[in-house]
N, C-alpha and C. Protein backbone atom coordinates (compact mmCIF):
# COMPACT_ATOMS: atom_id res chain seq x y z
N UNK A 1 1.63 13.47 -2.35
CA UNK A 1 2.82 12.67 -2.35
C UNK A 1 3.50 12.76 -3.71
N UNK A 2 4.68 12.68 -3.69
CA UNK A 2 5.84 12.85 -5.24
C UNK A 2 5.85 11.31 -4.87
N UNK A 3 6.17 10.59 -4.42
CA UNK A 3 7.20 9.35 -4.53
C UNK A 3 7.05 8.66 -3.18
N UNK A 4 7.14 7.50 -3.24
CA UNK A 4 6.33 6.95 -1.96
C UNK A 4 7.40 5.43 -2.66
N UNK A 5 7.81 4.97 -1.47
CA UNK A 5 8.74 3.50 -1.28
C UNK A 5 8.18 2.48 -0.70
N UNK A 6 8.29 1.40 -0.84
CA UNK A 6 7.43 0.64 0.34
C UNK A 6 8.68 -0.81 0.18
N UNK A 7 8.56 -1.54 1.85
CA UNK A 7 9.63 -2.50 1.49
C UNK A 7 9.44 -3.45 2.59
N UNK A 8 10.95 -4.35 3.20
CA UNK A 8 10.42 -5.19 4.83
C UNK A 8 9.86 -4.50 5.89
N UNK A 9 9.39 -5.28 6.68
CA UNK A 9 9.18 -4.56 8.22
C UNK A 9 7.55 -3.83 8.17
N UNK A 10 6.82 -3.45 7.01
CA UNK A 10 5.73 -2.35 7.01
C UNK A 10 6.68 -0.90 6.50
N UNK A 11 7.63 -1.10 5.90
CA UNK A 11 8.47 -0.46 5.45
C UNK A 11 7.88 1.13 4.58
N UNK A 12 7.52 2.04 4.80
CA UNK A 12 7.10 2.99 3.57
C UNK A 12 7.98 4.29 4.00
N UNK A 13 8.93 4.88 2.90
CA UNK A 13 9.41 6.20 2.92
C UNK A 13 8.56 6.60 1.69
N UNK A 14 8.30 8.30 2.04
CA UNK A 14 8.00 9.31 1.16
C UNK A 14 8.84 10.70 1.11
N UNK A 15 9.18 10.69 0.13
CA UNK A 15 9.68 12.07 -0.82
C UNK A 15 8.85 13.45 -1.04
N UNK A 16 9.27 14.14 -0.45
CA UNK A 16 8.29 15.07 -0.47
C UNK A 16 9.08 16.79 -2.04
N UNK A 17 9.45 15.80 -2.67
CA UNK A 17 10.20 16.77 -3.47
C UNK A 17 12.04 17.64 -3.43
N UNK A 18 12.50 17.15 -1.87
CA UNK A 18 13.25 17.76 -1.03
C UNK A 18 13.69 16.39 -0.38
N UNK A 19 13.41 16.07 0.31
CA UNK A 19 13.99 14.76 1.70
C UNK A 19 13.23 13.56 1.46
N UNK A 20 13.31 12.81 2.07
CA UNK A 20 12.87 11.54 2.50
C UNK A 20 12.50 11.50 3.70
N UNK A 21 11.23 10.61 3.99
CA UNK A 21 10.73 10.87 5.57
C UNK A 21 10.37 9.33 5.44
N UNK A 22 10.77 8.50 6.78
CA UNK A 22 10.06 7.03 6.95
C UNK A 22 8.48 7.55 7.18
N UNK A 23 7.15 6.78 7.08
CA UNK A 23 5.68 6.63 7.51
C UNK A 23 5.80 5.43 8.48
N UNK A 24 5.01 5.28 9.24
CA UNK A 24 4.35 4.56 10.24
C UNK A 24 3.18 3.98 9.26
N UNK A 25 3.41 2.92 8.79
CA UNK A 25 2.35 2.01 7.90
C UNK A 25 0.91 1.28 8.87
N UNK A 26 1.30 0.93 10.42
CA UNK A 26 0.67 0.44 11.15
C UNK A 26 0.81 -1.24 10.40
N UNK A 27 1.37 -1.81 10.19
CA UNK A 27 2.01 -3.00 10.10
C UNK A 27 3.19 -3.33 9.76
N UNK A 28 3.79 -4.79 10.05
CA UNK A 28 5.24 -5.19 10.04
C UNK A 28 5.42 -5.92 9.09
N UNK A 29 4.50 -6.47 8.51
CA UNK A 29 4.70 -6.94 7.03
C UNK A 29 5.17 -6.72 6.17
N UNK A 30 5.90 -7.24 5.09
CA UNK A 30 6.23 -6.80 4.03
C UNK A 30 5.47 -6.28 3.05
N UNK A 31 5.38 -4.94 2.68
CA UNK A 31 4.93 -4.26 1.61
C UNK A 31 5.35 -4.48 0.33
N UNK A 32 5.30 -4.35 -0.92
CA UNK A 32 5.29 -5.10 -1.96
C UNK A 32 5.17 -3.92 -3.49
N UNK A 33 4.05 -3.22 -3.10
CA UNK A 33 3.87 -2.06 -3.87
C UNK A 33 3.06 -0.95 -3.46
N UNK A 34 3.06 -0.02 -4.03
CA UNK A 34 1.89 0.93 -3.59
C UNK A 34 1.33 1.97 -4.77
N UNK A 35 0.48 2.57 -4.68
CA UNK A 35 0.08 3.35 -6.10
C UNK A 35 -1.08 4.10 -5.54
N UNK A 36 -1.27 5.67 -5.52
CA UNK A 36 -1.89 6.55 -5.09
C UNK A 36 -2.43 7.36 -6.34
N UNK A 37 -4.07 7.65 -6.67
CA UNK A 37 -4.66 8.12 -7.34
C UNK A 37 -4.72 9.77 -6.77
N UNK A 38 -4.50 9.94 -5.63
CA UNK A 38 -4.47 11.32 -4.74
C UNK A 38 -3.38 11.32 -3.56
N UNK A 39 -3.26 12.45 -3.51
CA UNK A 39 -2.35 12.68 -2.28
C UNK A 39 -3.30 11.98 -0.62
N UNK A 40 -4.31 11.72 -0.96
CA UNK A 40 -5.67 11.35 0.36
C UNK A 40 -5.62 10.29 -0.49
N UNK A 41 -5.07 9.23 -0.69
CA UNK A 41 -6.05 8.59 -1.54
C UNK A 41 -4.50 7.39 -2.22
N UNK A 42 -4.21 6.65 -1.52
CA UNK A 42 -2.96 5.94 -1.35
C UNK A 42 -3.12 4.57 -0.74
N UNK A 43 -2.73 4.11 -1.50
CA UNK A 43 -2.79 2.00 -1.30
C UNK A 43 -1.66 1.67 -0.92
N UNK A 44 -1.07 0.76 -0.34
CA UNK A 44 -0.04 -0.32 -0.31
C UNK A 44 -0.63 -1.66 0.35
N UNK A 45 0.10 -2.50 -0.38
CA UNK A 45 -0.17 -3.63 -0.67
C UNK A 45 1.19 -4.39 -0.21
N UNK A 46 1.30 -5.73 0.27
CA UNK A 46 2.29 -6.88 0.80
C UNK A 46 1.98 -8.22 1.43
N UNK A 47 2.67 -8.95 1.50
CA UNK A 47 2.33 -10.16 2.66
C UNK A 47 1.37 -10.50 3.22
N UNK A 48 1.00 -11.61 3.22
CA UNK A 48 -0.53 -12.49 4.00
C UNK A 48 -1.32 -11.08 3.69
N UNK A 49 -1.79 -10.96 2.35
CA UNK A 49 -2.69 -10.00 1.96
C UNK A 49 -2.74 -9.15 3.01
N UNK A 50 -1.79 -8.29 3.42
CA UNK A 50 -1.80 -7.03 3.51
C UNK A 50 -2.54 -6.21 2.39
N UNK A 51 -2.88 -4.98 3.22
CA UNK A 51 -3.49 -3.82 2.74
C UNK A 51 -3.58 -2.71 3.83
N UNK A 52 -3.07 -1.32 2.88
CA UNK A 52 -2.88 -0.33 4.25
C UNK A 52 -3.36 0.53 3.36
N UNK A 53 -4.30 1.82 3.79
CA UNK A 53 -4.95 2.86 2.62
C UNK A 53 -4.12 4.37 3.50
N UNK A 54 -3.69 5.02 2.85
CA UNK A 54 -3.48 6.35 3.05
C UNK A 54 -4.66 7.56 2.69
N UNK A 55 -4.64 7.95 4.00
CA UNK A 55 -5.98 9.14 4.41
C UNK A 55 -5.47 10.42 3.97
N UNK A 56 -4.15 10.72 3.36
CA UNK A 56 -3.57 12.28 4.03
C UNK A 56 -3.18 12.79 5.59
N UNK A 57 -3.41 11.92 6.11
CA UNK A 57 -2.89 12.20 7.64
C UNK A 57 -2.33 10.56 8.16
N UNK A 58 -3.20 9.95 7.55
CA UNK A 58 -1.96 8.17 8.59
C UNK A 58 -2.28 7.15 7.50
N UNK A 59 -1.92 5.89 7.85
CA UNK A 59 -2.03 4.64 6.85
C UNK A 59 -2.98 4.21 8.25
N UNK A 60 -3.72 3.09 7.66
CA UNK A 60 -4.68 2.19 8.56
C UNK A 60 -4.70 1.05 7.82
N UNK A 61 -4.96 -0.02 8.62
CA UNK A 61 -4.85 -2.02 7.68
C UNK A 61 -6.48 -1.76 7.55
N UNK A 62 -6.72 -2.27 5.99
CA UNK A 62 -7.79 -2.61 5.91
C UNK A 62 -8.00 -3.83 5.97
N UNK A 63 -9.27 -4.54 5.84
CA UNK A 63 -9.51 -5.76 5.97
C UNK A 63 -9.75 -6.36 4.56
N UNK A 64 -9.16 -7.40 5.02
CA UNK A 64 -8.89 -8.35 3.45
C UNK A 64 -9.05 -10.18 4.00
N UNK A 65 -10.00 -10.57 3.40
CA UNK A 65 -10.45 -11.54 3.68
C UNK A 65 -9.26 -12.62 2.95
N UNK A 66 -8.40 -12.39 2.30
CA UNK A 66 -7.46 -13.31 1.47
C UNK A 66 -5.95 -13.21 2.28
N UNK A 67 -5.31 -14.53 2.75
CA UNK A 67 -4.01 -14.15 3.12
C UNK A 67 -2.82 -14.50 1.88
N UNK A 68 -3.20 -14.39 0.74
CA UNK A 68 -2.45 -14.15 -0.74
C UNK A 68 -1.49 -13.01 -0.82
N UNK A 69 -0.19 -13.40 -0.69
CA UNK A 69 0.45 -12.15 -0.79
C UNK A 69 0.21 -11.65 -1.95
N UNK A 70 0.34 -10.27 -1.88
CA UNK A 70 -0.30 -9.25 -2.91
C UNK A 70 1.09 -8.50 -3.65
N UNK A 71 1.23 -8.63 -4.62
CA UNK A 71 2.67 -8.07 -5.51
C UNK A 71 2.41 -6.90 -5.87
N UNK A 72 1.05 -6.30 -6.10
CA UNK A 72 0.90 -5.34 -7.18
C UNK A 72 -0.45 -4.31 -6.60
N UNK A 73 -0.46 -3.10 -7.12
CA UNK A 73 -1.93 -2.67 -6.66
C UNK A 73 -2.00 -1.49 -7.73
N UNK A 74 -2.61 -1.50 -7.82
CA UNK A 74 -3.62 0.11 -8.95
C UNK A 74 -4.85 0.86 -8.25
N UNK A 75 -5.18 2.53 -8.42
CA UNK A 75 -6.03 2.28 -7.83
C UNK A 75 -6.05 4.04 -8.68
N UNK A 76 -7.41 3.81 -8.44
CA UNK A 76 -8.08 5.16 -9.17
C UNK A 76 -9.63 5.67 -8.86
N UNK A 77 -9.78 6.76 -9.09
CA UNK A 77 -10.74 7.60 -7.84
C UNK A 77 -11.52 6.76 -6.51
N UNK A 78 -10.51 6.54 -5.64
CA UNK A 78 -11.35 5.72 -4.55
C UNK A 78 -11.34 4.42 -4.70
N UNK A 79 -11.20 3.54 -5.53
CA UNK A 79 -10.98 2.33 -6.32
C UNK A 79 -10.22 1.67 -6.39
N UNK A 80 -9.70 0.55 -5.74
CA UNK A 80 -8.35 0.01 -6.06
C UNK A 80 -8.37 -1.53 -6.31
N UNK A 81 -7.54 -2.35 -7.23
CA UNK A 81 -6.95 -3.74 -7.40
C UNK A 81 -5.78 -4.11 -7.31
N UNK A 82 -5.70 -5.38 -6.66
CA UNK A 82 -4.74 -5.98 -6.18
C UNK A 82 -4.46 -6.96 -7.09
N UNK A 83 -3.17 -7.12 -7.06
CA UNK A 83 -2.71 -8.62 -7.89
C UNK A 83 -2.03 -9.41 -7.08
N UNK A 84 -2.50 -11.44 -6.79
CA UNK A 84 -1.97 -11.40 -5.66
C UNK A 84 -0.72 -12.77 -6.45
N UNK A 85 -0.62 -13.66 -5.23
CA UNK A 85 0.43 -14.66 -6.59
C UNK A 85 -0.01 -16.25 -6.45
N UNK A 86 0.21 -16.63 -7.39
CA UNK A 86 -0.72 -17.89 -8.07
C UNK A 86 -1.62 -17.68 -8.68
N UNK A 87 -1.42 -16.40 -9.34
CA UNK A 87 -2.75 -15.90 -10.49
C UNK A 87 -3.76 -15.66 -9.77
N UNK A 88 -4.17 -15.91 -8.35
CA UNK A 88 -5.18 -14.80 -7.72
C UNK A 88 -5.15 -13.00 -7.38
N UNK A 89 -6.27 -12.83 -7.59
CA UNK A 89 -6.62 -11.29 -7.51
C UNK A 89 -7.51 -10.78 -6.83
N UNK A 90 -7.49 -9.79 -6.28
CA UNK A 90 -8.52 -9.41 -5.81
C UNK A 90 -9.20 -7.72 -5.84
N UNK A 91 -10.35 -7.67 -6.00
CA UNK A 91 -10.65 -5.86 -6.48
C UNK A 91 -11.40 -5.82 -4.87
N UNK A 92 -11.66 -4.87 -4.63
CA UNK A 92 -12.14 -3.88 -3.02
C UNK A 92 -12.62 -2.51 -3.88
């Protein structure tokens, strides 16, 4: 991935250097941020603790025991943290 968007609805476009293409996030939530350590290997984060991981082939909801909307995410080899709001956080 070059550039990856995320927004309402389960919202994610990606840039592939050339165009813009919408993704199928597999939720309607609002997304919030996203941040990919690999092209396989891609987070987004939004609403009632959302969480969606990118495989290189689809997004899937992971499970997140917190319904904290989540503003922020980082994530590095396989690894990722969330920042959510009211100063809660959460690492996976």
């Amino acid at each position: 991935m070059i550039f990856s968007f995320v927004g309402e609805s389960g919202t994610i476009l990606h840039y592939d250097g050339s165009s813009w293409t919408s993704m199928e996030s597999g939720t309607t939530d609002t997304l919030r941020d996203v941040c990919g350590s690999a092209a396989d290997d891609v987070f987004a984060v939004g609403d009632y603790g959302t969480i969606v991981h990118y495989d290189g082939q689809k997004w899937t909801t992971m499970n997140n025991a917190s319904s904290t909307r989540l503003h922020g995410v980082w994530s590095r080899q396989k690894k990722m943290c969330c920042l959510g709001g009211n100063g809660h956080d959460s690492a996976l």
